[in-house]
C-alpha atoms as a PDB file:
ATOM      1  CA  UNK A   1      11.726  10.045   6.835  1.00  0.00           C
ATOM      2  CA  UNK A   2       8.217   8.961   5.414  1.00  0.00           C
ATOM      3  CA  UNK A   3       9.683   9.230   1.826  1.00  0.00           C
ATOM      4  CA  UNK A   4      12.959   6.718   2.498  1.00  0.00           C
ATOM      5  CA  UNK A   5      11.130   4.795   4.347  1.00  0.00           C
ATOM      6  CA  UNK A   6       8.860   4.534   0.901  1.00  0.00           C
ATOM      7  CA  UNK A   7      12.368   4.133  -1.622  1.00  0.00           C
ATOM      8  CA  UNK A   8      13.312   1.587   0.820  1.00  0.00           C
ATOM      9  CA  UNK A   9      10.505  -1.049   0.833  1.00  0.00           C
ATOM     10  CA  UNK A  10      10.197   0.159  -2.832  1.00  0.00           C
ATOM     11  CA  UNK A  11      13.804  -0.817  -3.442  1.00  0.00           C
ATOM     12  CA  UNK A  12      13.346  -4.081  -1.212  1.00  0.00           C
ATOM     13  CA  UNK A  13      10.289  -4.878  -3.578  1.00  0.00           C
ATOM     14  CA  UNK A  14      11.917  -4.423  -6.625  1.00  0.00           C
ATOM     15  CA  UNK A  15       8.672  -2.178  -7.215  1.00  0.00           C
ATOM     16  CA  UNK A  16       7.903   1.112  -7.869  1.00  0.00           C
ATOM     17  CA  UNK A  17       4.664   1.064  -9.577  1.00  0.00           C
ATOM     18  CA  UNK A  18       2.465   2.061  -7.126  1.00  0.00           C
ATOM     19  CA  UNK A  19      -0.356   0.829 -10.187  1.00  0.00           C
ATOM     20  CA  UNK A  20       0.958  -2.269  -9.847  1.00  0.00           C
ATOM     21  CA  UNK A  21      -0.789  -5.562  -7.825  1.00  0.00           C
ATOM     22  CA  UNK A  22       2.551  -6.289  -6.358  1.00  0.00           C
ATOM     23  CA  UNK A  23       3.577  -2.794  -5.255  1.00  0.00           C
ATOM     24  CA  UNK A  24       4.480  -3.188  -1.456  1.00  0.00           C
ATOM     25  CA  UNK A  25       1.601  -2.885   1.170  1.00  0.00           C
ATOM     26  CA  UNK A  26       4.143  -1.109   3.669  1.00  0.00           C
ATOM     27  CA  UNK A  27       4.926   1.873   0.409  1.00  0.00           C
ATOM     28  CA  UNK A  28       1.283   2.097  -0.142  1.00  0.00           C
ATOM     29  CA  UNK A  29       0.282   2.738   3.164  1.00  0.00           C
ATOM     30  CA  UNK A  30       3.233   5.259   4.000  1.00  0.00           C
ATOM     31  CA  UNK A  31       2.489   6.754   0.844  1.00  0.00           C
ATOM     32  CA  UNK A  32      -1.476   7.473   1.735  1.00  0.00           C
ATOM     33  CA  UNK A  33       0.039   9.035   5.215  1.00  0.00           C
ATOM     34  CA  UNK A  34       2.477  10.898   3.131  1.00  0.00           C
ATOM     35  CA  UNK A  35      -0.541  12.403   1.486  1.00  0.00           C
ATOM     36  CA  UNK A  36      -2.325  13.048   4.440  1.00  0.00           C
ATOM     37  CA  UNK A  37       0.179  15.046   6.341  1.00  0.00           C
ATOM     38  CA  UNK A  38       0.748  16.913   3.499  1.00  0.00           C
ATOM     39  CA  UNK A  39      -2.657  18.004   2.761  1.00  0.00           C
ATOM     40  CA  UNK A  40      -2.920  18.792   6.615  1.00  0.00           C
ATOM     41  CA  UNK A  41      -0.006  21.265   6.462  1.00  0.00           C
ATOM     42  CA  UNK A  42      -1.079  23.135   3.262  1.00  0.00           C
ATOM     43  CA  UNK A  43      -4.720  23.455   5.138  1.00  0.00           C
ATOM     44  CA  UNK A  44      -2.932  24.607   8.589  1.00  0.00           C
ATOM     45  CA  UNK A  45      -0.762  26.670   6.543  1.00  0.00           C
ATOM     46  CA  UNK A  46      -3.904  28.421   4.970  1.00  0.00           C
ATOM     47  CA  UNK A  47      -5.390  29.291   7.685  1.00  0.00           C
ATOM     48  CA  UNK A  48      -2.286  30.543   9.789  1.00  0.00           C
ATOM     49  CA  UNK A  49      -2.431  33.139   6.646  1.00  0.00           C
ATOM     50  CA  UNK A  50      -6.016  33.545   6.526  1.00  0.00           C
ATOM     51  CA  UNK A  51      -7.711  33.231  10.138  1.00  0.00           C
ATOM     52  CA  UNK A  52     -10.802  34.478   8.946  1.00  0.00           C
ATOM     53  CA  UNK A  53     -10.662  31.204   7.408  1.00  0.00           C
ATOM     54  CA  UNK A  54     -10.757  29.488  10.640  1.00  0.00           C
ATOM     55  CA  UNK A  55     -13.809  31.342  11.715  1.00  0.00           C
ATOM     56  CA  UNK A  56     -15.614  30.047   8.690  1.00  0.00           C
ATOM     57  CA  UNK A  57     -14.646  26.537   9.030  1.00  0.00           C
ATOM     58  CA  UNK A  58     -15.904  25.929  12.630  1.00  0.00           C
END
């Protein structure tokens, strides 16, 4: 959902540079959650296979 929800405001824009000063604020910011969420399931992915892992972390 996060990633049409990017196209769209992208496509609204008539922008999809995120380089660029113009890109939309909305695609930015989705984009940087995105990111985040995907980072946070590789790193609760890890540890579901490793939960010695866990044990280190905490």
């Amino acid at each position: 959902m996060l990633e049409a929800d990017i196209q769209e405001e992208e496509r609204k824009a008539g922008n999809a540079d995120t380089g660029s000063a113009t890109y939309p604020m909305l695609a930015r910011t989705l984009r940087t959650r995105l990111d985040n969420l995907r980072a946070s399931i590789a790193l609760l992915e890890r540890r579901r296979e490793n939960p010695s892992e866990l044990a280190r972390a905490a």
